[in-house]
C-alpha atoms as a PDB file:
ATOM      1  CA  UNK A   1       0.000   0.000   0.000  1.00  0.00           C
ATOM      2  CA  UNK A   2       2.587   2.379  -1.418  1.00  0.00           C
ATOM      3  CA  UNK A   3       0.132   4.333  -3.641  1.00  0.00           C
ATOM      4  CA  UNK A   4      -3.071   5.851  -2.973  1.00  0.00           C
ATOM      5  CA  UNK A   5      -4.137   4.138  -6.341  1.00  0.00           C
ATOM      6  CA  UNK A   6      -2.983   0.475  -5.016  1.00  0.00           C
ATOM      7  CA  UNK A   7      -5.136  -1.263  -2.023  1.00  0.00           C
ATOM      8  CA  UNK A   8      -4.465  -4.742  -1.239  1.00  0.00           C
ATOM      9  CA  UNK A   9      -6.777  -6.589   1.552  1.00  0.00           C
ATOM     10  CA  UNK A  10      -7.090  -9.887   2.539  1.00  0.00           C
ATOM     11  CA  UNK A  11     -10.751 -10.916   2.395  1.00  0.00           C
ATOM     12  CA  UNK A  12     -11.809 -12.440   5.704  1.00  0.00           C
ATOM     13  CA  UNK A  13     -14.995 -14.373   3.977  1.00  0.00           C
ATOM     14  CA  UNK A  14     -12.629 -15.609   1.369  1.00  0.00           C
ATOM     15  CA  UNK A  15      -9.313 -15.913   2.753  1.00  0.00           C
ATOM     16  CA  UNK A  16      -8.733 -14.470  -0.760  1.00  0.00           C
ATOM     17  CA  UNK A  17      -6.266 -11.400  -1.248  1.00  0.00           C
ATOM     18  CA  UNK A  18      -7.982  -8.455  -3.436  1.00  0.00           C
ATOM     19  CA  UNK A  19      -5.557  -6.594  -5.521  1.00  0.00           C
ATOM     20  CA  UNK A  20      -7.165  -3.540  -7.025  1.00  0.00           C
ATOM     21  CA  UNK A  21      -5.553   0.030  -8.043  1.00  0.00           C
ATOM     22  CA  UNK A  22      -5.599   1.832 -11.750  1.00  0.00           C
ATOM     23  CA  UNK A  23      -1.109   0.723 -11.914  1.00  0.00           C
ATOM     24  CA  UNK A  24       1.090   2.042 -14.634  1.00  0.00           C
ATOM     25  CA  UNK A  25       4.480   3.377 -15.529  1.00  0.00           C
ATOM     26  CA  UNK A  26       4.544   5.583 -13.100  1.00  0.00           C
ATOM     27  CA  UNK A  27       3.881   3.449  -9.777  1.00  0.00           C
ATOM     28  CA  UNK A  28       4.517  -0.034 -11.427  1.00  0.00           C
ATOM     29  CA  UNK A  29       7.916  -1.081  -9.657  1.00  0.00           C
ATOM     30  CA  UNK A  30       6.240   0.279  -6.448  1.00  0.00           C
ATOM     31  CA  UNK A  31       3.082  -1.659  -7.460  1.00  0.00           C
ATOM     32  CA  UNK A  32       5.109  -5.232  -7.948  1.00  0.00           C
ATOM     33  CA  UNK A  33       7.165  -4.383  -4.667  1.00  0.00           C
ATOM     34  CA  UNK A  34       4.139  -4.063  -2.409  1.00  0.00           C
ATOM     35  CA  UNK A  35       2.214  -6.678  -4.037  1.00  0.00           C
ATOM     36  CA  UNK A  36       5.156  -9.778  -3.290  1.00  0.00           C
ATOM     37  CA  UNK A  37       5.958  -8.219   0.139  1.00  0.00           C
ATOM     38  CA  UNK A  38       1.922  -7.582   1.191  1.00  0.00           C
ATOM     39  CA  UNK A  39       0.737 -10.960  -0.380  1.00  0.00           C
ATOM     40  CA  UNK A  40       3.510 -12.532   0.948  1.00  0.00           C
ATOM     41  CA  UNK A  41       2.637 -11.417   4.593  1.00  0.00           C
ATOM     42  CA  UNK A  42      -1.414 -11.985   4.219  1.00  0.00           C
ATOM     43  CA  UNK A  43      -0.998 -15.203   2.687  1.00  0.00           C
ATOM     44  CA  UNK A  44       1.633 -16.727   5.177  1.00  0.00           C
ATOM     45  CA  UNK A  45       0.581 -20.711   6.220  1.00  0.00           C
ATOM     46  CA  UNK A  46      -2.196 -20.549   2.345  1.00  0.00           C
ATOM     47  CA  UNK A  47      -1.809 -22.931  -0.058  1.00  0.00           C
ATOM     48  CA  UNK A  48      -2.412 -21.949  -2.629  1.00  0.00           C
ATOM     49  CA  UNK A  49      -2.188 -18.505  -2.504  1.00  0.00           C
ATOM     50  CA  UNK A  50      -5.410 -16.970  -3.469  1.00  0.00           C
ATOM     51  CA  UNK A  51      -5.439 -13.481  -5.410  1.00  0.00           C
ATOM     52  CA  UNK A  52      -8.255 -11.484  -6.940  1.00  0.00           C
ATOM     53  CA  UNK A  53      -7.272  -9.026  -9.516  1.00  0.00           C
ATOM     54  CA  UNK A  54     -11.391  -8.155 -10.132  1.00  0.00           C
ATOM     55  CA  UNK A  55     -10.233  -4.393  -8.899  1.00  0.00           C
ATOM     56  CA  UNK A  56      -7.100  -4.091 -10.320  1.00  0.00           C
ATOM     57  CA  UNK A  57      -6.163  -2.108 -13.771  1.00  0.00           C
ATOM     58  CA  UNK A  58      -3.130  -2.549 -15.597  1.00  0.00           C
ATOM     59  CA  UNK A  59      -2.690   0.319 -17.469  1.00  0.00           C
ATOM     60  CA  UNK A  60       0.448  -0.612 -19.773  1.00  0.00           C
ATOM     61  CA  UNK A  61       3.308  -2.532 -20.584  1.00  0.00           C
ATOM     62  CA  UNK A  62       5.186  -1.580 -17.204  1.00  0.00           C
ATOM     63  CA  UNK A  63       2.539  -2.724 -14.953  1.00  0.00           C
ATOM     64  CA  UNK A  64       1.632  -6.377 -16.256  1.00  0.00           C
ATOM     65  CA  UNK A  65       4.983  -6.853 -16.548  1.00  0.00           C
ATOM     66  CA  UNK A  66       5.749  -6.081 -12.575  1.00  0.00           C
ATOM     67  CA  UNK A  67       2.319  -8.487 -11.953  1.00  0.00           C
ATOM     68  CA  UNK A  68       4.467 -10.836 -13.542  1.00  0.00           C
ATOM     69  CA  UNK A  69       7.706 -10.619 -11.495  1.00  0.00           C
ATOM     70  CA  UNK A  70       5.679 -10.270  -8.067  1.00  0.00           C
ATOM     71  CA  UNK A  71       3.510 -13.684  -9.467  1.00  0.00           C
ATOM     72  CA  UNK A  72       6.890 -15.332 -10.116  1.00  0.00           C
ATOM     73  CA  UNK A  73       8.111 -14.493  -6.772  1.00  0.00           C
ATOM     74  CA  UNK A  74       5.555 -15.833  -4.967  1.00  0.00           C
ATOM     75  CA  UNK A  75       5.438 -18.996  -6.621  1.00  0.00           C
ATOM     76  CA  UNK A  76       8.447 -19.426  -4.961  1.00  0.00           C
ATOM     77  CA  UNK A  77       6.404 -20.239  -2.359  1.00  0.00           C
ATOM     78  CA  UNK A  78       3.756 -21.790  -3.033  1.00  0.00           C
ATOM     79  CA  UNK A  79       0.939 -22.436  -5.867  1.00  0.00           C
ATOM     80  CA  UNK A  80      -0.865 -19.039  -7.024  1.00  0.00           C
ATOM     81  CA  UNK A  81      -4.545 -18.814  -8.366  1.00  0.00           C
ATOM     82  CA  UNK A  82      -5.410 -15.687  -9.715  1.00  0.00           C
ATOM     83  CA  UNK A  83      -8.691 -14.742 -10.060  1.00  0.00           C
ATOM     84  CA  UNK A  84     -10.313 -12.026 -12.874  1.00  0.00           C
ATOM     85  CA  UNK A  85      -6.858 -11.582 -14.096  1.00  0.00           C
ATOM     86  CA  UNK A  86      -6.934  -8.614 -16.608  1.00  0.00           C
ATOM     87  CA  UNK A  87      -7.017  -9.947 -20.249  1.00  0.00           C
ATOM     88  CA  UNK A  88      -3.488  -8.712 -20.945  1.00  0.00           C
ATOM     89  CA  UNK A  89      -1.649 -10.110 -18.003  1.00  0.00           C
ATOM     90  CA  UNK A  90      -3.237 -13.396 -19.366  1.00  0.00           C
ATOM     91  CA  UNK A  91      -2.050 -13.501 -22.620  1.00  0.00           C
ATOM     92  CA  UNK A  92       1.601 -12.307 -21.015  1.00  0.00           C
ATOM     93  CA  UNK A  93       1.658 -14.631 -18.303  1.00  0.00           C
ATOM     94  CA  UNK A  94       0.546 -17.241 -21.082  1.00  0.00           C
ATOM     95  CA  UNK A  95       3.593 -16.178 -23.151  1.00  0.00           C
ATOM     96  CA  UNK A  96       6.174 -16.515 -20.499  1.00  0.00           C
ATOM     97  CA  UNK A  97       5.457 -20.017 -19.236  1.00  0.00           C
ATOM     98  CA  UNK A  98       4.238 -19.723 -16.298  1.00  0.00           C
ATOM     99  CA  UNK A  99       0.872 -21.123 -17.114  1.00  0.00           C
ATOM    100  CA  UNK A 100       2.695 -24.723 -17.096  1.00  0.00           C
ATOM    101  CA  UNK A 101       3.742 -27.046 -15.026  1.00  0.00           C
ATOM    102  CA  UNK A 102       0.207 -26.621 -12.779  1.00  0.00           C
ATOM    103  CA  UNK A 103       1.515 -23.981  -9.796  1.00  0.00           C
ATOM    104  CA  UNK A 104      -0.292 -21.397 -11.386  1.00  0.00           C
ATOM    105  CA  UNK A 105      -4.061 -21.210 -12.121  1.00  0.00           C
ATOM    106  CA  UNK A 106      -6.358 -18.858 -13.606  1.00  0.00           C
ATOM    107  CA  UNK A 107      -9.882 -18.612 -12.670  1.00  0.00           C
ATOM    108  CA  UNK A 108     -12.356 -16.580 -14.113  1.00  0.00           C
ATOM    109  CA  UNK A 109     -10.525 -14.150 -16.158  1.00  0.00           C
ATOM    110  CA  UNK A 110     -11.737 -11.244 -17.629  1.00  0.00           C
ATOM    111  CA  UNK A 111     -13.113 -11.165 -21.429  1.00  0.00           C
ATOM    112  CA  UNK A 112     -11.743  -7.450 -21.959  1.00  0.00           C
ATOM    113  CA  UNK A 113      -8.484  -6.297 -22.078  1.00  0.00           C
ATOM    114  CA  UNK A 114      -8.084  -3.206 -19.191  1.00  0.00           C
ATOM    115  CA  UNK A 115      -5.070  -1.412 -21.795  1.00  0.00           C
ATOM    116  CA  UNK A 116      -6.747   1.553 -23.260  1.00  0.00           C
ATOM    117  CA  UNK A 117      -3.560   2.788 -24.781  1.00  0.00           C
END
């Protein structure tokens, strides 16, 4: 919670972790930091780790690819589900790999790409 335009919360109902925030260039390294070291915290003992991107807005290039690193990082410890993933982040975390091998998931993704621009 480094920006006023990021907000991550652990959902008590859920146990899920909401990402949400409009990200781009300009907060995206923040963004990626905050989400691996938040998640990381909230999700301590989960497995998998549960995220829900339904909030969150990637607004270029810069930001999916900071989702990216802060996914790969915390696969490092443990599986990952994302849920509502923005359109683009799917089709670049489809591109990179990391859809294989079964320690990530998608569920429910979203239909339209959030990149305006």
């Amino acid at each position: 919670m480094m920006d006023t335009d990021l907000l991550i919360r652990r959902d008590p109902r859920s146990c899920r972790i909401r990402v949400g925030g409009f990200i781009d260039a300009s907060i995206a390294t923040a963004f990626g930091q905050a989400v691996e070291r938040d998640v990381r915290v909230m999700a301590a003992g989960s497995n998998p780790i549960e995220l829900d991107f339904d909030e969150l807005e990637l607004q270029d290039g810069s930001a999916v690819e900071e989702a990216i690193n802060a996914i790969r990082q915390l696969l490092q410890q443990g599986p990952v589900v994302v849920r509502s993933a923005p359109q683009m982040l799917v089709q670049e975390l489809s591109q990179t790999g990391l859809l294989q091998g079964g320690r990530l998931r998608l569920e429910a993704p979203r239909e339209q790409a959030s990149f305006s621009g």
